[in-house]
C-alpha atoms as a PDB file:
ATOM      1  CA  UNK A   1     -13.165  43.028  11.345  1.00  0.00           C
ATOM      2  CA  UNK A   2     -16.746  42.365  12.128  1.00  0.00           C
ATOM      3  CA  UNK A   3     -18.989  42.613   9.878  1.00  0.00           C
ATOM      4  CA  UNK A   4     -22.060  44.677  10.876  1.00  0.00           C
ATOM      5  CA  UNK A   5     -23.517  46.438   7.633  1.00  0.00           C
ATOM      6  CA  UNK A   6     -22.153  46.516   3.965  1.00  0.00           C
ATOM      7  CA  UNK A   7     -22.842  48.696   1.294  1.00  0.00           C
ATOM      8  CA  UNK A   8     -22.569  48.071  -2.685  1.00  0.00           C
ATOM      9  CA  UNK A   9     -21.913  51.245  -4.127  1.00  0.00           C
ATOM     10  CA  UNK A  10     -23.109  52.198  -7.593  1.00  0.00           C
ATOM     11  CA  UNK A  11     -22.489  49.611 -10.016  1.00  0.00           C
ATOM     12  CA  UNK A  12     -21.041  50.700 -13.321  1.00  0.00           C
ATOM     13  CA  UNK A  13     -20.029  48.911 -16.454  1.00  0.00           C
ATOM     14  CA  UNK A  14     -16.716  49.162 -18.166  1.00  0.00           C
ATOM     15  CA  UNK A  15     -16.980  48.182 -21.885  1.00  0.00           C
ATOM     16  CA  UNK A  16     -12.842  48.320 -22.265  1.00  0.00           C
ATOM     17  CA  UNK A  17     -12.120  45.714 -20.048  1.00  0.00           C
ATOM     18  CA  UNK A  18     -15.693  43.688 -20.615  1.00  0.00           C
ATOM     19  CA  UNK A  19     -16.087  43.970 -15.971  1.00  0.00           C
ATOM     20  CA  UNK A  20     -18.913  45.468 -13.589  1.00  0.00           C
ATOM     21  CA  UNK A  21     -16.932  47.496 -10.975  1.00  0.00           C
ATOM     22  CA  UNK A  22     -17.925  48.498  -7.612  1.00  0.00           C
ATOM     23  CA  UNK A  23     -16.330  50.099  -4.448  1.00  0.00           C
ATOM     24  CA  UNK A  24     -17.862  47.824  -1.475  1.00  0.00           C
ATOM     25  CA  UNK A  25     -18.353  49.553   1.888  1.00  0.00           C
ATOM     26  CA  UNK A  26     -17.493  47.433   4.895  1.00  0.00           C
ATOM     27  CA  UNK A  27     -19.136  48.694   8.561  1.00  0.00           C
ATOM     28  CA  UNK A  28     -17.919  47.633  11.275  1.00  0.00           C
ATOM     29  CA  UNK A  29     -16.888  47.927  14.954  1.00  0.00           C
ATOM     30  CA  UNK A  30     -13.438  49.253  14.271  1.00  0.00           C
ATOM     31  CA  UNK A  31     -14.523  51.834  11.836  1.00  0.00           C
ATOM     32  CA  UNK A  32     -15.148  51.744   7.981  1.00  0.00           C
ATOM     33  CA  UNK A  33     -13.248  50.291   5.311  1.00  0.00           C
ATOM     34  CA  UNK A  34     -14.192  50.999   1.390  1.00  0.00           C
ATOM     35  CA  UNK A  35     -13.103  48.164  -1.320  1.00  0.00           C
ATOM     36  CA  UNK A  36     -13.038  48.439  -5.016  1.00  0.00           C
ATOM     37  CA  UNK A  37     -14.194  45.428  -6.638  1.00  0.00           C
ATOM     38  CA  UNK A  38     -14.569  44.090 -10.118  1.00  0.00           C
ATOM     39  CA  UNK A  39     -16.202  41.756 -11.932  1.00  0.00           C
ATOM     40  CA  UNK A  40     -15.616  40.435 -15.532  1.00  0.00           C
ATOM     41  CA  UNK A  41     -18.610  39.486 -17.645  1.00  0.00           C
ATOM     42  CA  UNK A  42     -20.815  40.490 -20.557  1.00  0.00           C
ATOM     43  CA  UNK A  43     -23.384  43.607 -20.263  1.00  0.00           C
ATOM     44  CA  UNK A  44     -26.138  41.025 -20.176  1.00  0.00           C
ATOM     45  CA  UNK A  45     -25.424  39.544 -16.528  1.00  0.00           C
ATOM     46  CA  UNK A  46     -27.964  39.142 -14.036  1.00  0.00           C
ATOM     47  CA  UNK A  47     -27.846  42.078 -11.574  1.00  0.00           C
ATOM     48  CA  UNK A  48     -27.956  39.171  -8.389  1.00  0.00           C
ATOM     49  CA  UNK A  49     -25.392  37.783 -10.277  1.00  0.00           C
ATOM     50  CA  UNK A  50     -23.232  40.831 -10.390  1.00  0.00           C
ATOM     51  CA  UNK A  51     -23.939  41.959  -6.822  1.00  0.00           C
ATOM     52  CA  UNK A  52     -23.195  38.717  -5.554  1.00  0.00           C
ATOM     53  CA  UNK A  53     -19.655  38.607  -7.337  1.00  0.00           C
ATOM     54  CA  UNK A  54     -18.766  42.205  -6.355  1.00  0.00           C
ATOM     55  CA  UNK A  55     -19.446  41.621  -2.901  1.00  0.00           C
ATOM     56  CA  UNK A  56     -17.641  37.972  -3.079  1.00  0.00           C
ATOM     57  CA  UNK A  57     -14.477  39.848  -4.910  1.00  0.00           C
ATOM     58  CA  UNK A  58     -14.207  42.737  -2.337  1.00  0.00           C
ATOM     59  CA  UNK A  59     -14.261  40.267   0.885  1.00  0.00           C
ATOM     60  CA  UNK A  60     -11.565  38.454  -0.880  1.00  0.00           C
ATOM     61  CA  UNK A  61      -9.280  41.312  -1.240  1.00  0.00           C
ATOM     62  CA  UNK A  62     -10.462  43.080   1.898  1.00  0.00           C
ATOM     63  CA  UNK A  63      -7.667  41.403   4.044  1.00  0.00           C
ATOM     64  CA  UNK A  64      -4.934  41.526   1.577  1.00  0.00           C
ATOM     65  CA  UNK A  65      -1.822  43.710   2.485  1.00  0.00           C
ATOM     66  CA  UNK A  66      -1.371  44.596  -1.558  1.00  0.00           C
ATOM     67  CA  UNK A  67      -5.084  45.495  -2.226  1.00  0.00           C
ATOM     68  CA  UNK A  68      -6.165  48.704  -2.419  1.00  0.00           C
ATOM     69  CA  UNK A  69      -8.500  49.848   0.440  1.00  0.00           C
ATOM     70  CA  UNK A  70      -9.547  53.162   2.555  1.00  0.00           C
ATOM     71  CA  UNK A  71      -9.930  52.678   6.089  1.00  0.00           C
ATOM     72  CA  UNK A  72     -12.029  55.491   8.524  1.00  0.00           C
ATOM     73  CA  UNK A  73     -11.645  54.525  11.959  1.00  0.00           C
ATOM     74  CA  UNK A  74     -14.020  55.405  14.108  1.00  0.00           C
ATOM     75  CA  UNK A  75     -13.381  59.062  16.131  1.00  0.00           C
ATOM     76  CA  UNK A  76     -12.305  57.717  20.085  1.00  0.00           C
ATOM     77  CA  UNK A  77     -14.663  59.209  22.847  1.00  0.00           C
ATOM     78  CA  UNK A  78     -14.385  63.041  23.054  1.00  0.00           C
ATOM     79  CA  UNK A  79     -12.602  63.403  26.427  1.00  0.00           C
ATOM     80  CA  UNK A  80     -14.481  64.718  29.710  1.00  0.00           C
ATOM     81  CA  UNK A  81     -14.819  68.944  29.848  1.00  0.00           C
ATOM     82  CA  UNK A  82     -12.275  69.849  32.298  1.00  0.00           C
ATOM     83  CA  UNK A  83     -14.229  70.929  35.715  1.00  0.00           C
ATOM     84  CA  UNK A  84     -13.655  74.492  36.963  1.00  0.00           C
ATOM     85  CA  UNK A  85     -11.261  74.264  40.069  1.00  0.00           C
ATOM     86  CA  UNK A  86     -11.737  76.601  42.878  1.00  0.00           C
ATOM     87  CA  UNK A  87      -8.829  78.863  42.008  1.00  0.00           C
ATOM     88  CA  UNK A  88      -9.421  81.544  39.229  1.00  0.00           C
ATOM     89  CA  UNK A  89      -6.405  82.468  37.313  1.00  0.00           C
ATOM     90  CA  UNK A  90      -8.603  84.960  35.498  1.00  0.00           C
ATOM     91  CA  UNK A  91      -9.401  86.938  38.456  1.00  0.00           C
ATOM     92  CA  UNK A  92      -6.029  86.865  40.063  1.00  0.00           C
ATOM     93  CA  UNK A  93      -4.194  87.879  36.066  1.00  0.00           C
ATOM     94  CA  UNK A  94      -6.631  90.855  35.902  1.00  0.00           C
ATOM     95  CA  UNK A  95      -6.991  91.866  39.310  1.00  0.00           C
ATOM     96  CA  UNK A  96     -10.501  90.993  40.435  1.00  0.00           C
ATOM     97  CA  UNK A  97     -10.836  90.497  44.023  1.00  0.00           C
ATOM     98  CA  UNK A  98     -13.739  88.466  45.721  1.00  0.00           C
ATOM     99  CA  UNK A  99     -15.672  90.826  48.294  1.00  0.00           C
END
């Protein structure tokens, strides 16, 4: 997946298991795809620090087939409106004549 944009979501602490955690959102060409990501140090840590380790944790795990991700692929092209042919069922169904 190319990388185009990516987005660190809020970063929160959790004091039980002593870790920043983060869900990191990957952009790309294919679509979107939305990483959780932790990081284990004290309360005290440098937010470039942090950021730099969530980030580096999620890109790890982003390829991993036992990590947990959400992918949103990007919607295909909406197909073409279909053109009006010359024959109207309409008109024949309800009886409508042309002059």
């Amino acid at each position: 997946m190319s990388r185009s944009k990516t987005e660190l979501g809020e970063i929160r602490y959790n004091p039980a298991e002593q870790c920043f955690e983060a869900l990191v959102t990957f952009h790309g060409t294919t679509g979107t795809r939305r990483v959780p990501s932790s990081f284990y140090a004290p309360l005290d840590t440098d937010f470039e620090v942090v950021s730099r380790a969530l980030h580096q944790a999620a890109m790890s795990r982003i390829n991993r087939p036992d990590s947990i991700k959400s992918r949103l692929e990007k919607a295909p092209q909406p197909l073409p409106k279909p053109q009006k042919s010359g024959f109207d069922w309409q008109a024949l169904l309800h009886g409508h004549r042309a002059a």
